[in-house]
N, C-alpha and C. Protein backbone atom coordinates (compact mmCIF):
# COMPACT_ATOMS: atom_id res chain seq x y z
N UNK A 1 8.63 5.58 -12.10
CA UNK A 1 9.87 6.25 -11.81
C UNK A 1 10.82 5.22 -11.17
N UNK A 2 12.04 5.21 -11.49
CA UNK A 2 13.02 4.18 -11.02
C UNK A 2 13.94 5.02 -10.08
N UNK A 3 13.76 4.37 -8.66
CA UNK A 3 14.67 5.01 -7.53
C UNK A 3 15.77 3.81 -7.06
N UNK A 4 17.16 4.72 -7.07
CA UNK A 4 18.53 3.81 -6.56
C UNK A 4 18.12 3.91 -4.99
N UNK A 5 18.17 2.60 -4.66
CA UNK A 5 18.59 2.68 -2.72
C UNK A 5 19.66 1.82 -2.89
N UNK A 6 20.24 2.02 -1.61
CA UNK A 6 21.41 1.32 -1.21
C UNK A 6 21.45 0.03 -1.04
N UNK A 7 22.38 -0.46 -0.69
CA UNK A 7 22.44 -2.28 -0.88
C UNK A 7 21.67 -2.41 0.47
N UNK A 8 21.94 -1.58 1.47
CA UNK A 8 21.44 -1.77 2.70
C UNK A 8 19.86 -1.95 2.87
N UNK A 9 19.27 -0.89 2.38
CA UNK A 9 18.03 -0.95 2.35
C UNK A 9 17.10 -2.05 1.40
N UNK A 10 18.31 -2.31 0.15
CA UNK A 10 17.61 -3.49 -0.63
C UNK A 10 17.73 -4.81 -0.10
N UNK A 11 18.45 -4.91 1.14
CA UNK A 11 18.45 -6.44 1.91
C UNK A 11 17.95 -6.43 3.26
N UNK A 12 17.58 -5.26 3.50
CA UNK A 12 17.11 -5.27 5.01
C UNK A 12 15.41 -5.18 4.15
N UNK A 13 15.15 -5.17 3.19
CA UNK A 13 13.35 -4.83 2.99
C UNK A 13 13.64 -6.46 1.47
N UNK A 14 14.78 -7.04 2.15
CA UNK A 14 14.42 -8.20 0.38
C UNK A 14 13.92 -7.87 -0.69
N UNK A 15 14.37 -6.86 -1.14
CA UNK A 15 13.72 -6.27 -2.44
C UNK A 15 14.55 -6.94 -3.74
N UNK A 16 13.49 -7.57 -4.44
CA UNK A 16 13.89 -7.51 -5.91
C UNK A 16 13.78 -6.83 -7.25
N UNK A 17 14.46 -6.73 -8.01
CA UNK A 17 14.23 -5.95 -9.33
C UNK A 17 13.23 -6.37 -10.15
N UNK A 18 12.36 -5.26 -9.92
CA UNK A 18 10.60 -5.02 -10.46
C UNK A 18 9.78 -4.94 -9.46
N UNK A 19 10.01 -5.21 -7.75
CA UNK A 19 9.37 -4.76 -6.74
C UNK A 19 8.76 -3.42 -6.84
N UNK A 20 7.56 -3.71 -6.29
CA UNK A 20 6.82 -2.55 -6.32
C UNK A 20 7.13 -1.75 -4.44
N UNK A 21 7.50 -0.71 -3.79
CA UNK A 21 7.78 0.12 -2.90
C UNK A 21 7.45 1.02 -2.68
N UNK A 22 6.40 1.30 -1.81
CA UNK A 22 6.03 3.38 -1.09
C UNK A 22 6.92 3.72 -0.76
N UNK A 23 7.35 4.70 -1.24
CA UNK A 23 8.11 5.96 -0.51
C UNK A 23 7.07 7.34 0.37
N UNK A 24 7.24 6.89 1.75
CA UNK A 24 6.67 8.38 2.18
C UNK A 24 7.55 9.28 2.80
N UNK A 25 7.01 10.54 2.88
CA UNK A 25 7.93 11.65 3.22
C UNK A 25 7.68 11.81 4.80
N UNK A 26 8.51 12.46 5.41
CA UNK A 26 8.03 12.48 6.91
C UNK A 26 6.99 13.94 7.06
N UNK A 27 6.46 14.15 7.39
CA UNK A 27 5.97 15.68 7.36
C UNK A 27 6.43 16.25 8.62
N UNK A 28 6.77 15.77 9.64
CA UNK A 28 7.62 16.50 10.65
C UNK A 28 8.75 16.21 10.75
N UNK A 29 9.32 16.19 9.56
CA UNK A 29 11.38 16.20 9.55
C UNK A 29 11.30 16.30 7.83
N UNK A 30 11.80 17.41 7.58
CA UNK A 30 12.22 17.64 6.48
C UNK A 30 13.19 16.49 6.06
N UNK A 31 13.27 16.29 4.58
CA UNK A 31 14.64 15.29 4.40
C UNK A 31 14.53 14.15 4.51
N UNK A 32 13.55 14.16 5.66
CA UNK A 32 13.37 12.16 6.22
C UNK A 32 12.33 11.60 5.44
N UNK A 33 12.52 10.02 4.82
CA UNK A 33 11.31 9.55 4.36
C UNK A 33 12.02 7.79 4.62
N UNK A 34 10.14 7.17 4.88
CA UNK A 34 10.35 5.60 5.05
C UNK A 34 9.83 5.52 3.28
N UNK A 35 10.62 3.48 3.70
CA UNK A 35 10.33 2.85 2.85
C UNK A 35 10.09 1.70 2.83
N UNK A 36 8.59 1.26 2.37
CA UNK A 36 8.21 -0.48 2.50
C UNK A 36 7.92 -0.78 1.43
N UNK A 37 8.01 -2.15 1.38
CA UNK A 37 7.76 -2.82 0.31
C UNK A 37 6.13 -3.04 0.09
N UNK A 38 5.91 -2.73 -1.00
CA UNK A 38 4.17 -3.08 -0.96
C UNK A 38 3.68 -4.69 -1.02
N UNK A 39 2.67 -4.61 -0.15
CA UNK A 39 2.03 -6.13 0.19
C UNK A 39 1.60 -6.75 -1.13
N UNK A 40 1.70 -8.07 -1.13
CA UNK A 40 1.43 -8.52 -2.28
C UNK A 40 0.25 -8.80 -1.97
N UNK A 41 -0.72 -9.66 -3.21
CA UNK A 41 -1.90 -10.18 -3.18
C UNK A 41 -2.53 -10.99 -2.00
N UNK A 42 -1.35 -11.81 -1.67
CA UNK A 42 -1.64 -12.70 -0.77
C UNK A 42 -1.65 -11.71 0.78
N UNK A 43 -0.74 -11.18 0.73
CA UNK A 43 -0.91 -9.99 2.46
C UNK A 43 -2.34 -9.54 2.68
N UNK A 44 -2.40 -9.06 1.06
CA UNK A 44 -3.43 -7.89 1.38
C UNK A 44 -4.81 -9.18 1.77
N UNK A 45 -5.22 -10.04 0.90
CA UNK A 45 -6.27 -10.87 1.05
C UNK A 45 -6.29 -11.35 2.85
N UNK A 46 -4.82 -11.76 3.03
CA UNK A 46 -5.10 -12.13 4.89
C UNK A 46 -5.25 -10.71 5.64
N UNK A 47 -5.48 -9.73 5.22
CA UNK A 47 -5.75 -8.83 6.33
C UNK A 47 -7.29 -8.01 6.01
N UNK A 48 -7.82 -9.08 5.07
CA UNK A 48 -9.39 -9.23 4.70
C UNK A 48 -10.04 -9.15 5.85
N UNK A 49 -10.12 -10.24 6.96
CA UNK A 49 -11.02 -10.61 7.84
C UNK A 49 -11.49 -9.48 9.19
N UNK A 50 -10.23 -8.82 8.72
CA UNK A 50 -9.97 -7.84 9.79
C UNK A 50 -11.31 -6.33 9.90
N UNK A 51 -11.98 -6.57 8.34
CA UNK A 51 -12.71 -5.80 8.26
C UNK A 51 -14.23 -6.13 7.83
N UNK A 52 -14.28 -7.23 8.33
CA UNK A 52 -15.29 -7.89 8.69
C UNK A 52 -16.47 -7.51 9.59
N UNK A 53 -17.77 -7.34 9.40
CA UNK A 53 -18.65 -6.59 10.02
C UNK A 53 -18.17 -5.23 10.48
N UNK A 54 -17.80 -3.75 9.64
CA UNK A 54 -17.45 -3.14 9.16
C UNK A 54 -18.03 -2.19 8.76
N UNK A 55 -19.26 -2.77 8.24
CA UNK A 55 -19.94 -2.12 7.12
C UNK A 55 -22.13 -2.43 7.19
N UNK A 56 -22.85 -1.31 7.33
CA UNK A 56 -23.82 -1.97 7.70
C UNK A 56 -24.41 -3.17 7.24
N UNK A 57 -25.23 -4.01 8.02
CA UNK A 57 -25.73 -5.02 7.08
C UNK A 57 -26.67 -4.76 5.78
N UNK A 58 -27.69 -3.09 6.03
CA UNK A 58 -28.15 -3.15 4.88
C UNK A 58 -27.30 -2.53 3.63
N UNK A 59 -25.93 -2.06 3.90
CA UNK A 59 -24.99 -1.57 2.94
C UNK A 59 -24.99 -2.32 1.12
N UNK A 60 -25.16 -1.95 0.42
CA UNK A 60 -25.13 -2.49 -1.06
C UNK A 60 -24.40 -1.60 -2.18
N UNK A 61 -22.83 -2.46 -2.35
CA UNK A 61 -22.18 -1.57 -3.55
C UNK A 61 -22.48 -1.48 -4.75
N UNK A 62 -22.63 -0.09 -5.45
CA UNK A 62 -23.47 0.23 -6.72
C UNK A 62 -22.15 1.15 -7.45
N UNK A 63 -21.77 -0.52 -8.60
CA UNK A 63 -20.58 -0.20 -8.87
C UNK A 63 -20.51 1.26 -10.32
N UNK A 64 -22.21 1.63 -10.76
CA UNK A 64 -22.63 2.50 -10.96
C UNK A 64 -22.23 3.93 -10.87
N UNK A 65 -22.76 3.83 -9.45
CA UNK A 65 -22.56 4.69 -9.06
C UNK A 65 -20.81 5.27 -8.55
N UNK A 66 -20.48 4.38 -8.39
CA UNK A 66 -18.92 4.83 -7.41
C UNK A 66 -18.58 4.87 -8.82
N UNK A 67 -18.24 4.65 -10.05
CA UNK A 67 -18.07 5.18 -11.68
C UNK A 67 -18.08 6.25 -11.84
N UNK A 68 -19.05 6.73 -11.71
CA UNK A 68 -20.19 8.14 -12.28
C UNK A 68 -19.31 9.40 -11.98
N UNK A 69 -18.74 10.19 -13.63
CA UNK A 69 -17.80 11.40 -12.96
C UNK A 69 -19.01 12.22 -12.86
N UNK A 70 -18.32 13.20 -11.88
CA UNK A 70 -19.26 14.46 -12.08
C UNK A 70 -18.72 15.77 -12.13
């Protein structure tokens, strides 16, 4: 879906044409909604470490299973 924002919002968030952007809604204010720009590859990979020991050590993903409709 292609959404117009204002010049304002397209230079205060540096957005370029084909940027990818969340729109969320506020749920306690009708009417109101933010907007960020989505992290690219590189953001998301540095905020990797952060979830580091996380997860038990005997934990093992079973890409199988997380597939499997039911």
């Amino acid at each position: 879906m292609a959404v117009r924002l204002p010049a304002s919002i397209v230079e205060a968030l540096e957005l370029r044409e084909g940027d990818d952007i969340e729109i969320e809604i506020a749920v306690d204010a009708p009417r109101t909604f933010g907007i960020r720009k989505k992290p690219g590859a590189e953001a998301l990979l540095e905020r990797l470490p952060a979830f580091r020991g996380k997860l038990p050590a005997d934990f093992r993903f079973d890409r199988n299973e997380a597939n499997e409709r039911g």
